[in-house]
Protein backbone atom coordinates (compact mmCIF):
# COMPACT_ATOMS: atom_id res chain seq x y z
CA UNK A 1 42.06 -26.98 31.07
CA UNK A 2 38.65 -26.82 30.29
CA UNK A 3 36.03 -24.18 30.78
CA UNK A 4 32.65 -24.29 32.10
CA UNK A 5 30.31 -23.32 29.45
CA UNK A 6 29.48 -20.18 31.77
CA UNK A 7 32.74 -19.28 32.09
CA UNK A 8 33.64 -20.07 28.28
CA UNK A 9 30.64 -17.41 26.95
CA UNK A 10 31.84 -14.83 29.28
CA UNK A 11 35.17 -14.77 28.01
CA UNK A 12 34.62 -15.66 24.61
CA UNK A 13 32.27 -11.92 24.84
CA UNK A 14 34.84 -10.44 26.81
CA UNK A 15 37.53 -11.45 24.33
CA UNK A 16 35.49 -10.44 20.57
CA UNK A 17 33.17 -7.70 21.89
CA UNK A 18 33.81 -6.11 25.13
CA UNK A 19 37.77 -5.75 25.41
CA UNK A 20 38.29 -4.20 21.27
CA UNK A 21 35.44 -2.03 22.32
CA UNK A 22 36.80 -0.67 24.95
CA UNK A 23 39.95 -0.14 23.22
CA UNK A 24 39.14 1.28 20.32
CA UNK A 25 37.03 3.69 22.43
CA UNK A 26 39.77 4.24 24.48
CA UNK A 27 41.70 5.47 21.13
CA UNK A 28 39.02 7.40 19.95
CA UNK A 29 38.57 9.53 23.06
CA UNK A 30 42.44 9.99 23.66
CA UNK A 31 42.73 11.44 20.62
CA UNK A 32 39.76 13.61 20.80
CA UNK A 33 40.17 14.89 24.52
CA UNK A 34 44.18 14.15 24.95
CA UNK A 35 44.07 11.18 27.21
CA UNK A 36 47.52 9.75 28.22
CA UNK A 37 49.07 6.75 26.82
CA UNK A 38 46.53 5.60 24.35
CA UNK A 39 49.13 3.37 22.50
CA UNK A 40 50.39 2.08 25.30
CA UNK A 41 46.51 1.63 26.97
CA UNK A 42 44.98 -0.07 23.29
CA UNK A 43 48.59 -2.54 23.60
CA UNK A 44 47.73 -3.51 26.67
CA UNK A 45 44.15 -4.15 25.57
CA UNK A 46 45.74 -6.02 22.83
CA UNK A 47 47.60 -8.37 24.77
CA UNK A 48 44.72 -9.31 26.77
CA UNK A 49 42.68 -10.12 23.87
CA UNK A 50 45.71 -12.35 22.64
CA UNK A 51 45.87 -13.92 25.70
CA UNK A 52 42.41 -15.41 26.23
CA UNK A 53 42.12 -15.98 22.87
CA UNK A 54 44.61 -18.78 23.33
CA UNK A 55 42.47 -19.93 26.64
CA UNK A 56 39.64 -19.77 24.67
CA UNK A 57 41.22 -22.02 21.86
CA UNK A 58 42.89 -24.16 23.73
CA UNK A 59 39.88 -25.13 25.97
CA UNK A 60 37.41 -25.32 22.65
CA UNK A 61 40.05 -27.96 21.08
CA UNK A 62 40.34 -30.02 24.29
CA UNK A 63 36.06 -30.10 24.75
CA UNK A 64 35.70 -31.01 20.95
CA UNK A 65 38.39 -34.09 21.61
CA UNK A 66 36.92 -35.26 24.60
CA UNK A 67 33.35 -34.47 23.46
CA UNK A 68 33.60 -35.84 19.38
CA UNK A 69 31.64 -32.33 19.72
CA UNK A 70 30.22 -31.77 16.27
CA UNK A 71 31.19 -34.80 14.74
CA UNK A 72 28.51 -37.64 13.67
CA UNK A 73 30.93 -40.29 14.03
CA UNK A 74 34.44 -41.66 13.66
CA UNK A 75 36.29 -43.10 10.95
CA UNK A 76 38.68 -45.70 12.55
CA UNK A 77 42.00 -46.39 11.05
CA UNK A 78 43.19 -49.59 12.18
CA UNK A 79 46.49 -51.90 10.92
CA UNK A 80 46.70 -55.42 10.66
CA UNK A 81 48.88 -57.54 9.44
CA UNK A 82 47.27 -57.20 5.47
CA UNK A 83 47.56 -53.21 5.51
CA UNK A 84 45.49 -50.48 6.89
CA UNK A 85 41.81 -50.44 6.66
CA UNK A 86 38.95 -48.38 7.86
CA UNK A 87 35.94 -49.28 10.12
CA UNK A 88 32.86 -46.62 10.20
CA UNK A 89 31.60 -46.27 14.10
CA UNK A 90 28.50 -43.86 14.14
CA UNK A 91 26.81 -42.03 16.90
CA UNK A 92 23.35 -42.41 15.20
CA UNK A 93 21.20 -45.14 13.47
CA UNK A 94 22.15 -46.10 10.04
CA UNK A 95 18.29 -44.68 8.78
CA UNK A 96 18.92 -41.24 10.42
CA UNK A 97 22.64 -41.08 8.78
CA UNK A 98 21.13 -41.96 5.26
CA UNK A 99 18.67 -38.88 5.97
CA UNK A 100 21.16 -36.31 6.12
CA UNK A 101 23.36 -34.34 3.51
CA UNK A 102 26.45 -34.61 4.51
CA UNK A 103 27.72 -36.54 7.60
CA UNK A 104 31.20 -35.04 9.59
CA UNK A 105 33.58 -38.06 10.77
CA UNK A 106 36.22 -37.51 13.19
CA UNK A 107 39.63 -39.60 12.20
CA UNK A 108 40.74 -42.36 15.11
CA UNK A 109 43.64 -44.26 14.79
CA UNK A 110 43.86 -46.97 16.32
């Protein structure tokens, strides 16, 4: 499953601002003006939060492996019949790597 980037925002806000917001205000208030439940009403919260966390995670891991999403190339480990070895495959010139820092490979096996 993977979200639209929309779709990922809105729950991503929903999920780390909105929904403890609401909770904790929820708490606050039911202990100020006696509201019912507020254990029960902040758990519930809770388990939302929980829950589209792991939507949120598991749709950011599946767009970073189909996308190579921060990554400025792959570092391809291949077998033969000598051993293992590794082959560099960039998504850039060699000039514009050699510019930068620090360079983030993602691990293929292949």
């Amino acid at each position: 499953m993977t979200l639209t980037n929309k779709i990922y925002n809105i729950l991503k806000y929903f999920t780390t601002i909105f929904l403890p917001a609401v909770g904790a205000l929820y708490y606050g208030l039911a202990q100020i003006w006696g509201f019912q439940n507020p254990e029960d009403v902040n758990g519930t919260i809770s388990l939302i939060i929980v829950f589209l966390g792991v939507l949120l995670g598991l749709s950011s891991r599946k767009y970073s492996k189909a996308t190579h999403a921060g990554f400025d190339g792959d570092l391809i480990v291949s077998q033969d019949d000598d051993g293992k070895y590794l082959t560099l495959g960039v998504n850039d010139s060699i000039e514009s790597m050699t510019a930068k820092d620090e360079v983030r490979l993602k691990v293929v096996e292949k």
